[in-house]
N, C-alpha and C. Protein backbone atom coordinates (compact mmCIF):
# COMPACT_ATOMS: atom_id res chain seq x y z
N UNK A 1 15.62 6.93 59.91
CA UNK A 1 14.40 6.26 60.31
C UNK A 1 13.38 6.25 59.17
N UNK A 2 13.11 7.41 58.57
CA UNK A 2 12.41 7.31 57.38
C UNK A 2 12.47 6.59 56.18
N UNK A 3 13.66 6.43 55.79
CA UNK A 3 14.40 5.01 55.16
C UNK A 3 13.94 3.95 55.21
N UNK A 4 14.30 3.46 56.86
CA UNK A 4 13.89 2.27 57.27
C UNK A 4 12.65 2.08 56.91
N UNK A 5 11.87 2.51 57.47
CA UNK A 5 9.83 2.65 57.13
C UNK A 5 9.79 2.70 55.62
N UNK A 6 10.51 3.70 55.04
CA UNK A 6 9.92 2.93 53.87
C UNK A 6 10.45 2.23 53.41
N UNK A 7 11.51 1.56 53.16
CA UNK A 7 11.90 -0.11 52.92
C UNK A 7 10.87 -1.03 53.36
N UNK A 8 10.74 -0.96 54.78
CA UNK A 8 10.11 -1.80 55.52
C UNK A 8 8.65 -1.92 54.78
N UNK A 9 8.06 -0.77 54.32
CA UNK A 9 6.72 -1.00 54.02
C UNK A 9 6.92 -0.84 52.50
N UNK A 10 7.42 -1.12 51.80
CA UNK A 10 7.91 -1.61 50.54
C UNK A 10 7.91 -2.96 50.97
N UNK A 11 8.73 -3.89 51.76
CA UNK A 11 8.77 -4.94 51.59
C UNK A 11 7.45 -5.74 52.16
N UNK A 12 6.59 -5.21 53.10
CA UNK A 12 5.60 -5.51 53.31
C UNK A 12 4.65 -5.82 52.07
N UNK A 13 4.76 -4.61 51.08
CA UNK A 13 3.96 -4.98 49.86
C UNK A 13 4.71 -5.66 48.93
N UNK A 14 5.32 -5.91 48.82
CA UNK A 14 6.09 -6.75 47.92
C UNK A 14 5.29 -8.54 48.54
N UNK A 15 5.77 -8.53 49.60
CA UNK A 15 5.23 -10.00 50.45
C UNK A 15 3.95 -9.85 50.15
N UNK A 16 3.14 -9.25 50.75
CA UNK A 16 1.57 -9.22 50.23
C UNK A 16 1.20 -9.79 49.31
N UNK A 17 1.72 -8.90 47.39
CA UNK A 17 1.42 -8.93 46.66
C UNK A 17 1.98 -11.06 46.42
N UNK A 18 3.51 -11.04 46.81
CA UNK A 18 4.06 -12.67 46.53
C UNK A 18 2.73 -13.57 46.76
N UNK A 19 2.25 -13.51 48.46
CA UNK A 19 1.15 -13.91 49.06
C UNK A 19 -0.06 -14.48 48.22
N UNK A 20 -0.35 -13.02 47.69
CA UNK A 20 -1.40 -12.71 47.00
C UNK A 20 -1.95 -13.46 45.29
N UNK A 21 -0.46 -13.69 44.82
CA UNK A 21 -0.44 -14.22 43.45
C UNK A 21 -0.28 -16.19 43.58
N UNK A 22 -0.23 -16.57 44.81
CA UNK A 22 -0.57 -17.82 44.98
C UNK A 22 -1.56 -18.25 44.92
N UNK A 23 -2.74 -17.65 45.05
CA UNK A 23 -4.11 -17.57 45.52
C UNK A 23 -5.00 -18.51 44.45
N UNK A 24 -5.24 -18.96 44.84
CA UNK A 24 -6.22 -19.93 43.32
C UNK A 24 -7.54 -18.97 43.03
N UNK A 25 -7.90 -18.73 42.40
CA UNK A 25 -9.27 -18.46 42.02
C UNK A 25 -10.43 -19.29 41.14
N UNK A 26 -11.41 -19.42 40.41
CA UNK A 26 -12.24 -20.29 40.08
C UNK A 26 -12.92 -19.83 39.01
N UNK A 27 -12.88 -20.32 37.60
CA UNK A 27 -13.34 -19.31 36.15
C UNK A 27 -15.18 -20.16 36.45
N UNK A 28 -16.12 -19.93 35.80
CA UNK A 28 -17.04 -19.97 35.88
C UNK A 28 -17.44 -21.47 35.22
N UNK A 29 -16.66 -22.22 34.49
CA UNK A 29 -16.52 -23.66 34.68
C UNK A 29 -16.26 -24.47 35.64
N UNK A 30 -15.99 -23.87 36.80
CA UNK A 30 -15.31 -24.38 38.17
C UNK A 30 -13.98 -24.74 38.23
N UNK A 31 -12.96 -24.44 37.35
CA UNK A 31 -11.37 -24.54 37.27
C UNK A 31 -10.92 -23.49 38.34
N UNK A 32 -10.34 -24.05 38.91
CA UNK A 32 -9.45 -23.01 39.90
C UNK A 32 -8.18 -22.71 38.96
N UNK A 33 -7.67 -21.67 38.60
CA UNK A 33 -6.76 -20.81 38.08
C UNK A 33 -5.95 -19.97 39.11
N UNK A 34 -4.67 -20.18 39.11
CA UNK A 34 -3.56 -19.33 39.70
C UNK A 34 -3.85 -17.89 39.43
N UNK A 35 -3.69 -16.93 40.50
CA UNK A 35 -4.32 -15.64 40.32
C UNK A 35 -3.07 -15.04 39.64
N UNK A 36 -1.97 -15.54 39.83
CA UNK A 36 -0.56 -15.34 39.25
C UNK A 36 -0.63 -15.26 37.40
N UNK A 37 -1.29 -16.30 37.05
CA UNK A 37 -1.32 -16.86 35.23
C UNK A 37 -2.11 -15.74 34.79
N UNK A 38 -3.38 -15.51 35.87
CA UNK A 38 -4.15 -14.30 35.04
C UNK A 38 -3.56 -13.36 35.06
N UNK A 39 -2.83 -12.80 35.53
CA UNK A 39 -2.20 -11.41 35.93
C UNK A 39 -0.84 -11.11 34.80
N UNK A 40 -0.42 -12.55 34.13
CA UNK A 40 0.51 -12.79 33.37
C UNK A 40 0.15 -11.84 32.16
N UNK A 41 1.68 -11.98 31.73
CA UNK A 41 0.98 -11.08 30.10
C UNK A 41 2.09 -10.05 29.96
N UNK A 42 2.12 -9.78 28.17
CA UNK A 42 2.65 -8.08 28.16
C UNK A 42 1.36 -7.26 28.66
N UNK A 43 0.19 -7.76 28.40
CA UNK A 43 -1.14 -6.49 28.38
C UNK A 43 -1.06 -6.08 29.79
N UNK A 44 -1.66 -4.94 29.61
CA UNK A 44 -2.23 -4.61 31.12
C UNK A 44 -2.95 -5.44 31.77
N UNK A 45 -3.36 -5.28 33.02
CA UNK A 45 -4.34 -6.67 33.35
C UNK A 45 -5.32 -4.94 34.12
N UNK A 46 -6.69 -4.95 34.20
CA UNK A 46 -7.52 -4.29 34.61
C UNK A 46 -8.29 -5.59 35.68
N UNK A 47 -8.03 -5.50 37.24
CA UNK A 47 -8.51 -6.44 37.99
C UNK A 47 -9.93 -5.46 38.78
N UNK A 48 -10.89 -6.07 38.48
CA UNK A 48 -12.08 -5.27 39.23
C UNK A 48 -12.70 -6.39 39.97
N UNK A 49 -13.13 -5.69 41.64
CA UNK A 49 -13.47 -7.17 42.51
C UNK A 49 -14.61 -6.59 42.14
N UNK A 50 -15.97 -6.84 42.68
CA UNK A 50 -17.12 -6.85 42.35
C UNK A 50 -18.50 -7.71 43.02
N UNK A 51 -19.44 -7.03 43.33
CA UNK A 51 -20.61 -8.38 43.44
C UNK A 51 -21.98 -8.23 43.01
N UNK A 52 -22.85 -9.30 42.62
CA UNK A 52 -23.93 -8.63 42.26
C UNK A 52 -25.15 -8.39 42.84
N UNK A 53 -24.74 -7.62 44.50
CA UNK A 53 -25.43 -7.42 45.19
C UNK A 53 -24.99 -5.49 44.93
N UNK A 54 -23.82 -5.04 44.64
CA UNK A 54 -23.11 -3.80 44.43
C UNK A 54 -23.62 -3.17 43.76
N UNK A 55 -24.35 -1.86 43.76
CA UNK A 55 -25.20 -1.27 42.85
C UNK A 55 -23.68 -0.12 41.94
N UNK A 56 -22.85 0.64 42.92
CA UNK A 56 -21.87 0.69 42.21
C UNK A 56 -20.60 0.06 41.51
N UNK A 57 -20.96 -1.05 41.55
CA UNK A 57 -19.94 -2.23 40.79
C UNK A 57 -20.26 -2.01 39.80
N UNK A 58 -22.06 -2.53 39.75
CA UNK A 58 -22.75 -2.57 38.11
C UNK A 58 -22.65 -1.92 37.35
N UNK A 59 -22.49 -0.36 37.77
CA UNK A 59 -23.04 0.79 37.30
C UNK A 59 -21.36 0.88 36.64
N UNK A 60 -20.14 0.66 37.62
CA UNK A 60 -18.80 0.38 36.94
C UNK A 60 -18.71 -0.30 35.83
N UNK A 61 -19.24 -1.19 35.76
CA UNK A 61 -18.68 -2.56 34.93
C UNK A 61 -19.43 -2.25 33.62
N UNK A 62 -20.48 -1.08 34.07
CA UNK A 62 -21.66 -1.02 32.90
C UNK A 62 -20.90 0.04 31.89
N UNK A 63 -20.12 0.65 32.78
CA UNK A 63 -19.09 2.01 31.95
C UNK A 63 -18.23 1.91 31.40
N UNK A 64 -17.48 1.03 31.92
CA UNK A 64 -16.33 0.01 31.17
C UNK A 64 -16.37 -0.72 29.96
N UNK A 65 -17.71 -1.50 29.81
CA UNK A 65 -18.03 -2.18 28.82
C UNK A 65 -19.00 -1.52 27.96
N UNK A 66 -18.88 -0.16 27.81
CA UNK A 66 -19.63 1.22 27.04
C UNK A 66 -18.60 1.19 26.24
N UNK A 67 -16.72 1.11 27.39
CA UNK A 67 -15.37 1.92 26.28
C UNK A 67 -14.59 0.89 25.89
N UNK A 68 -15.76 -0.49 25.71
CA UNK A 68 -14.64 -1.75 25.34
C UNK A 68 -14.07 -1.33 23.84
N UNK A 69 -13.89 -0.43 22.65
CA UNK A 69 -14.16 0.24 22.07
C UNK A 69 -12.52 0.51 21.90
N UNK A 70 -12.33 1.46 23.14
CA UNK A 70 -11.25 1.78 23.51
C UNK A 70 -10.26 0.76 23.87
N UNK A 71 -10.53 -0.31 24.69
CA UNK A 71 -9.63 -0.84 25.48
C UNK A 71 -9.52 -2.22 25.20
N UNK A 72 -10.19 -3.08 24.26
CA UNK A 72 -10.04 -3.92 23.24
C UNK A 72 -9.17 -4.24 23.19
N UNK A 73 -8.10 -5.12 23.20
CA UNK A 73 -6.95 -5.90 22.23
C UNK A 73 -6.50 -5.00 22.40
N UNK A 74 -6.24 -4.08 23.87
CA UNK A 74 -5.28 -3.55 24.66
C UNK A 74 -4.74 -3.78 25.85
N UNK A 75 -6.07 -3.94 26.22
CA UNK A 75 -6.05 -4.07 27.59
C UNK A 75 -6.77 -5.10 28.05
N UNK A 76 -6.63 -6.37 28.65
CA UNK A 76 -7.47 -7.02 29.52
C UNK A 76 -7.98 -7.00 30.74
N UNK A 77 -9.67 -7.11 31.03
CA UNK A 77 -10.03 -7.27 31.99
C UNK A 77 -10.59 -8.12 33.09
N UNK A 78 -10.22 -8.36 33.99
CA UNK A 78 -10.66 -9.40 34.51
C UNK A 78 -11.91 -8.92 35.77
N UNK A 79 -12.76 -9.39 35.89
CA UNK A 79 -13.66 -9.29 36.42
C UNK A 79 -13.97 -10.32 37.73
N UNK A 80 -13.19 -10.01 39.11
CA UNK A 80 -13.64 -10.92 40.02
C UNK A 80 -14.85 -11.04 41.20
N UNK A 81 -15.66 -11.97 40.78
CA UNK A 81 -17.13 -11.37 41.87
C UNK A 81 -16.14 -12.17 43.53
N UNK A 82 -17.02 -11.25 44.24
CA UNK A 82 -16.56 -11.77 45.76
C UNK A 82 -17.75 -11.98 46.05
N UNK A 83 -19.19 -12.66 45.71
CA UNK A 83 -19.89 -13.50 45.89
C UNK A 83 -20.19 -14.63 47.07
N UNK A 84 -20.48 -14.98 47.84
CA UNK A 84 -20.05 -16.07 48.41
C UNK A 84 -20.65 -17.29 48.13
N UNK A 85 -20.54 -18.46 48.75
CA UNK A 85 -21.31 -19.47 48.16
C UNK A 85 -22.99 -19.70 48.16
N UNK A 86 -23.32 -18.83 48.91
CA UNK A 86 -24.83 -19.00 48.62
C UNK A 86 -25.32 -18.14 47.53
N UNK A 87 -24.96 -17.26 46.86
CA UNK A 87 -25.12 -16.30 45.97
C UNK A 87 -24.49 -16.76 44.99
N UNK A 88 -23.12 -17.21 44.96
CA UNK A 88 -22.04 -17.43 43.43
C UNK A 88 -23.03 -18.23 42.54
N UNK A 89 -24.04 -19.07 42.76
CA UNK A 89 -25.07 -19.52 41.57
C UNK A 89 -25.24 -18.35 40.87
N UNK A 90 -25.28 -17.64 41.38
CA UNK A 90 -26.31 -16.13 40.43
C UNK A 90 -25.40 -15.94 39.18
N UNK A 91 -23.87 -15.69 39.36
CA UNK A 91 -22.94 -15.22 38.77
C UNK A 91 -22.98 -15.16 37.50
N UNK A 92 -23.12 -16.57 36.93
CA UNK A 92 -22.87 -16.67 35.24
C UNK A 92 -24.13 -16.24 34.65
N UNK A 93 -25.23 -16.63 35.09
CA UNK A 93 -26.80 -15.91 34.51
C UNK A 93 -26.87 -14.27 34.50
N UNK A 94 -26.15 -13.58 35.59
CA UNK A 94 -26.03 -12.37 35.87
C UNK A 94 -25.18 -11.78 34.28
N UNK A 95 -23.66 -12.40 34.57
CA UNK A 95 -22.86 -12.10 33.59
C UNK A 95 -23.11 -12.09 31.98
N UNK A 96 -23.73 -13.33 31.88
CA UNK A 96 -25.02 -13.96 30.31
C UNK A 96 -25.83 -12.89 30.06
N UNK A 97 -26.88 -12.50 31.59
CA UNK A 97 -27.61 -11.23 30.70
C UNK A 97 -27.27 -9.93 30.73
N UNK A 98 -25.85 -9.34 31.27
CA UNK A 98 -25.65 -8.09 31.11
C UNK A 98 -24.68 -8.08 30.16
N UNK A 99 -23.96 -9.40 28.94
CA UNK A 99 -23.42 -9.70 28.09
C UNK A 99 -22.28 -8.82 28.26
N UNK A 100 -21.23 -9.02 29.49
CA UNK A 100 -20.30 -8.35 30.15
C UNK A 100 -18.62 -9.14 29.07
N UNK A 101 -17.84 -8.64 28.91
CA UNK A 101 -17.18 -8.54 27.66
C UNK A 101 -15.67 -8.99 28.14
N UNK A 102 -15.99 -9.31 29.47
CA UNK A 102 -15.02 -9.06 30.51
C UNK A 102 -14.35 -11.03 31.03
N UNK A 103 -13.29 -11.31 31.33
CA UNK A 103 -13.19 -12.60 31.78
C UNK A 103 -13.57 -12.27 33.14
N UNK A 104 -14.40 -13.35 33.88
CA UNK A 104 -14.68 -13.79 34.87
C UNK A 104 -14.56 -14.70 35.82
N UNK A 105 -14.17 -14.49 37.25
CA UNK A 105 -13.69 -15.02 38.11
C UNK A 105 -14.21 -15.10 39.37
N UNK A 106 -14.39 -16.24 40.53
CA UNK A 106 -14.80 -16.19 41.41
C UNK A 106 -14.06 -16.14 42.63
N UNK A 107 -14.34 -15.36 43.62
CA UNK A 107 -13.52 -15.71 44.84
C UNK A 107 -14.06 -15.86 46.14
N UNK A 108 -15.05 -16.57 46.14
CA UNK A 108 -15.99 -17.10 46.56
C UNK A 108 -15.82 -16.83 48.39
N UNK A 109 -14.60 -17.04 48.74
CA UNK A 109 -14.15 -17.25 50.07
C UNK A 109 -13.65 -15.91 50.42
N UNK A 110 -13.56 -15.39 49.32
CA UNK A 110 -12.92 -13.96 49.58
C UNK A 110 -11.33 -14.15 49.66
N UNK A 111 -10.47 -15.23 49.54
CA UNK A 111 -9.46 -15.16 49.86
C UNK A 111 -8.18 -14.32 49.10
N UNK A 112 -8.34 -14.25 47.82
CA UNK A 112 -7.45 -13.31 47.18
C UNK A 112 -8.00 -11.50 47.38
N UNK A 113 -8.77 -11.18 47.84
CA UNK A 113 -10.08 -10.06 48.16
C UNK A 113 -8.98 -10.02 49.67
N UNK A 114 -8.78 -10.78 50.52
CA UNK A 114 -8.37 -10.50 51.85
C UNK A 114 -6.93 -10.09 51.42
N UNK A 115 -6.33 -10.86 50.87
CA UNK A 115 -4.57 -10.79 50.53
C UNK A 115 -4.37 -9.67 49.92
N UNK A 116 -5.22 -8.84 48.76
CA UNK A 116 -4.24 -7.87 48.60
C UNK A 116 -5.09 -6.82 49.17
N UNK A 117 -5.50 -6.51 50.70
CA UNK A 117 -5.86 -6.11 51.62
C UNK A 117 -7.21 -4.97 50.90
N UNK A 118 -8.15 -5.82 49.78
CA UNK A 118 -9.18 -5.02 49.16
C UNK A 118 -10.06 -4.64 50.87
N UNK A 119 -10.70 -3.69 50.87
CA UNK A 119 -11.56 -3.02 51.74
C UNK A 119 -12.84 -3.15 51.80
N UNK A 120 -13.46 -2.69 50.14
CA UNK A 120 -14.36 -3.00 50.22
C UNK A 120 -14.64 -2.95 48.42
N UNK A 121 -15.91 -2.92 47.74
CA UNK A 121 -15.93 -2.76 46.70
C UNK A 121 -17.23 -1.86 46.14
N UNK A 122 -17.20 -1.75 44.47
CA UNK A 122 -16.05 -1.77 43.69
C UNK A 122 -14.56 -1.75 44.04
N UNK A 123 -13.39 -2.03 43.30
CA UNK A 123 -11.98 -2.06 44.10
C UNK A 123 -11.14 -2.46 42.35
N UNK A 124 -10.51 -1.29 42.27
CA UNK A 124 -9.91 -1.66 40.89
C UNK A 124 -8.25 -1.78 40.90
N UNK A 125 -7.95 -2.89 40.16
CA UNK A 125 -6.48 -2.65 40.32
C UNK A 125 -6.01 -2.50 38.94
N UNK A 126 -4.33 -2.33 37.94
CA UNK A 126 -4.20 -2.48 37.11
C UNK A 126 -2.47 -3.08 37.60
N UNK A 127 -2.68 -4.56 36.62
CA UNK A 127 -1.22 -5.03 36.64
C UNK A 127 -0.63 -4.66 35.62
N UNK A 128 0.61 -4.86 35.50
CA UNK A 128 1.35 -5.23 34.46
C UNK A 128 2.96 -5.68 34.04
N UNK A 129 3.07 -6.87 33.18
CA UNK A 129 3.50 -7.78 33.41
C UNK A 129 3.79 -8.19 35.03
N UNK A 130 2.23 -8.58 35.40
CA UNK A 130 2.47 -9.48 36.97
C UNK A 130 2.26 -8.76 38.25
N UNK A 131 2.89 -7.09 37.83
CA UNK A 131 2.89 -6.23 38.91
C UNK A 131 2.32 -5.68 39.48
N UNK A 132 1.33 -4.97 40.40
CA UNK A 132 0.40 -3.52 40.69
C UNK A 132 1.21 -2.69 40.09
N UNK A 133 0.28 -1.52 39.51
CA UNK A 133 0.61 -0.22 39.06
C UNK A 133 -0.27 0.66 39.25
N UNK A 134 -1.44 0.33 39.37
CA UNK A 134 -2.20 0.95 40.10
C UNK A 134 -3.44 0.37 40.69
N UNK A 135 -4.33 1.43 41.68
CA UNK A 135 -5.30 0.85 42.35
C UNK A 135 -6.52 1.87 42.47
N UNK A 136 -7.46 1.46 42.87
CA UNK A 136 -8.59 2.42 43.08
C UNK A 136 -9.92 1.89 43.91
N UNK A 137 -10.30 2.72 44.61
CA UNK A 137 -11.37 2.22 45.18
C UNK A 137 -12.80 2.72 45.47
N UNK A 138 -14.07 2.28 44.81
CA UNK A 138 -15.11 3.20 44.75
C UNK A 138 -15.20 3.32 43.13
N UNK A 139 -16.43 4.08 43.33
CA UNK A 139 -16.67 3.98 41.92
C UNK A 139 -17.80 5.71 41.59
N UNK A 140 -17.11 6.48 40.63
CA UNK A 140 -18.01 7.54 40.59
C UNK A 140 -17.81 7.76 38.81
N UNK A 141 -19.33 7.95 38.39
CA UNK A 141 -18.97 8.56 36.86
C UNK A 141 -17.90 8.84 36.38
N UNK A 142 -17.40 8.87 35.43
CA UNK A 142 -15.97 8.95 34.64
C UNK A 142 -14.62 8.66 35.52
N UNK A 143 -14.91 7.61 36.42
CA UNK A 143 -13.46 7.00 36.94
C UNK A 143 -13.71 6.16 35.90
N UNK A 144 -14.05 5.25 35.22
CA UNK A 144 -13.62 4.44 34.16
C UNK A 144 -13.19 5.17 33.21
N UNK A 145 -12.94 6.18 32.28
CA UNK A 145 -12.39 6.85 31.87
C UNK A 145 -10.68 6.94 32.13
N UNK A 146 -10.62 7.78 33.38
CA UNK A 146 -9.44 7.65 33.92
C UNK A 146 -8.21 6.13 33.91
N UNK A 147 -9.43 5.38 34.54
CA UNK A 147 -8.78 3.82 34.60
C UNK A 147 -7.71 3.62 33.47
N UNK A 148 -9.06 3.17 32.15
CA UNK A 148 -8.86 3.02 30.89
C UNK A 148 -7.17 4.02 30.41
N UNK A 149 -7.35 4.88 31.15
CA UNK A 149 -6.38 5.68 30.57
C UNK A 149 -5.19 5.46 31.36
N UNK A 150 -5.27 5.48 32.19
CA UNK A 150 -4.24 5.00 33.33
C UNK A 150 -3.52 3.42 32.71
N UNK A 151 -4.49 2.48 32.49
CA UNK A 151 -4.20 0.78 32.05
C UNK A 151 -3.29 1.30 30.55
N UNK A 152 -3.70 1.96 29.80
CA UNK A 152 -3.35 1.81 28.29
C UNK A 152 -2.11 2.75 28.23
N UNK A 153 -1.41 3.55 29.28
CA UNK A 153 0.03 3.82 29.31
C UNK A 153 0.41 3.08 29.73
N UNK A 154 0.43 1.49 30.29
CA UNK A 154 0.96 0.45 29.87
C UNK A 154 1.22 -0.32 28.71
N UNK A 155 -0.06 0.01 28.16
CA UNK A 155 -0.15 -1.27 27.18
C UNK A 155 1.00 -1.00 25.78
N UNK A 156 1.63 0.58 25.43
CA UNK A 156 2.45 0.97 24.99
C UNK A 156 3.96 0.72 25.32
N UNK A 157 4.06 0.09 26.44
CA UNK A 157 5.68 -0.15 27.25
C UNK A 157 6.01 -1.94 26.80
């Protein structure tokens, strides 16, 4: 029985994630982009949802882009606000003046945010080539640290 369950919920995430990489998203020119192409790559992919209503998003994104340093032309990050449409105006002026280092993405509807069953945010994931490898959720002093370190024993494989 234990077998079964976990197969079963292996294949549950496996479907999820399939689900999940269909998803269009929207770069800040208004191109909708396959959430699949971004996720592509040898690099790591560092996926952070985000909004700029989130006082611990900011305070994330602000720590991250302290150790771009580190994680440079190692690791890529993608930065997705879950914004909705009365707010997503804010986005690129927001991003312009905190001169965030990061590619940016919208998901305006929340729909890739629902699929890979994010909760709430901050909400960090790390792909690579395509895959989850890891996840995190919340945000406290020196978890970017960790992240960073966690993403870049990929970026060596």
């Amino acid at each position: 029985m234990k077998k079964f369950l976990y197969f079963f919920t292996l294949l549950l995430c496996c479907l999820l994630m399939a689900k999940a990489q269909n998803v269009n998203i929207e770069n800040l020119k208004g191109e909708k982009v396959s959430f699949s192409d971004v996720i592509k790559g040898d690099k790591p992919v560092i996926v952070s949802f985000w909004a700029t209503w989130c006082k611990p998003c900011l305070m994330e994104m602000d720590a991250l882009k302290e150790l771009k340093d580190e994680w440079d032309g190692k690791v890529r990050i993608v930065s997705i606000s879950i914004d909705d449409s009365r707010s997503k105006a804010k986005v690129p002026s927001f991003v312009k003046g905190r001169n965030l280092p990061f590619e940016i993405y919208l998901d305006t509807n929340q729909d890739l945010y629902k699929r890979l069953n994010v909760q709430n945010v901050p909400f960090l994931f790390v792909f690579h080539k395509g895959k989850q490898v890891y996840k995190h959720s919340g945000y406290s002093p020196g978890d970017e640290e960790y992240l960073i370190e966690e993403a870049l024993k990929y970026a060596k494989k």
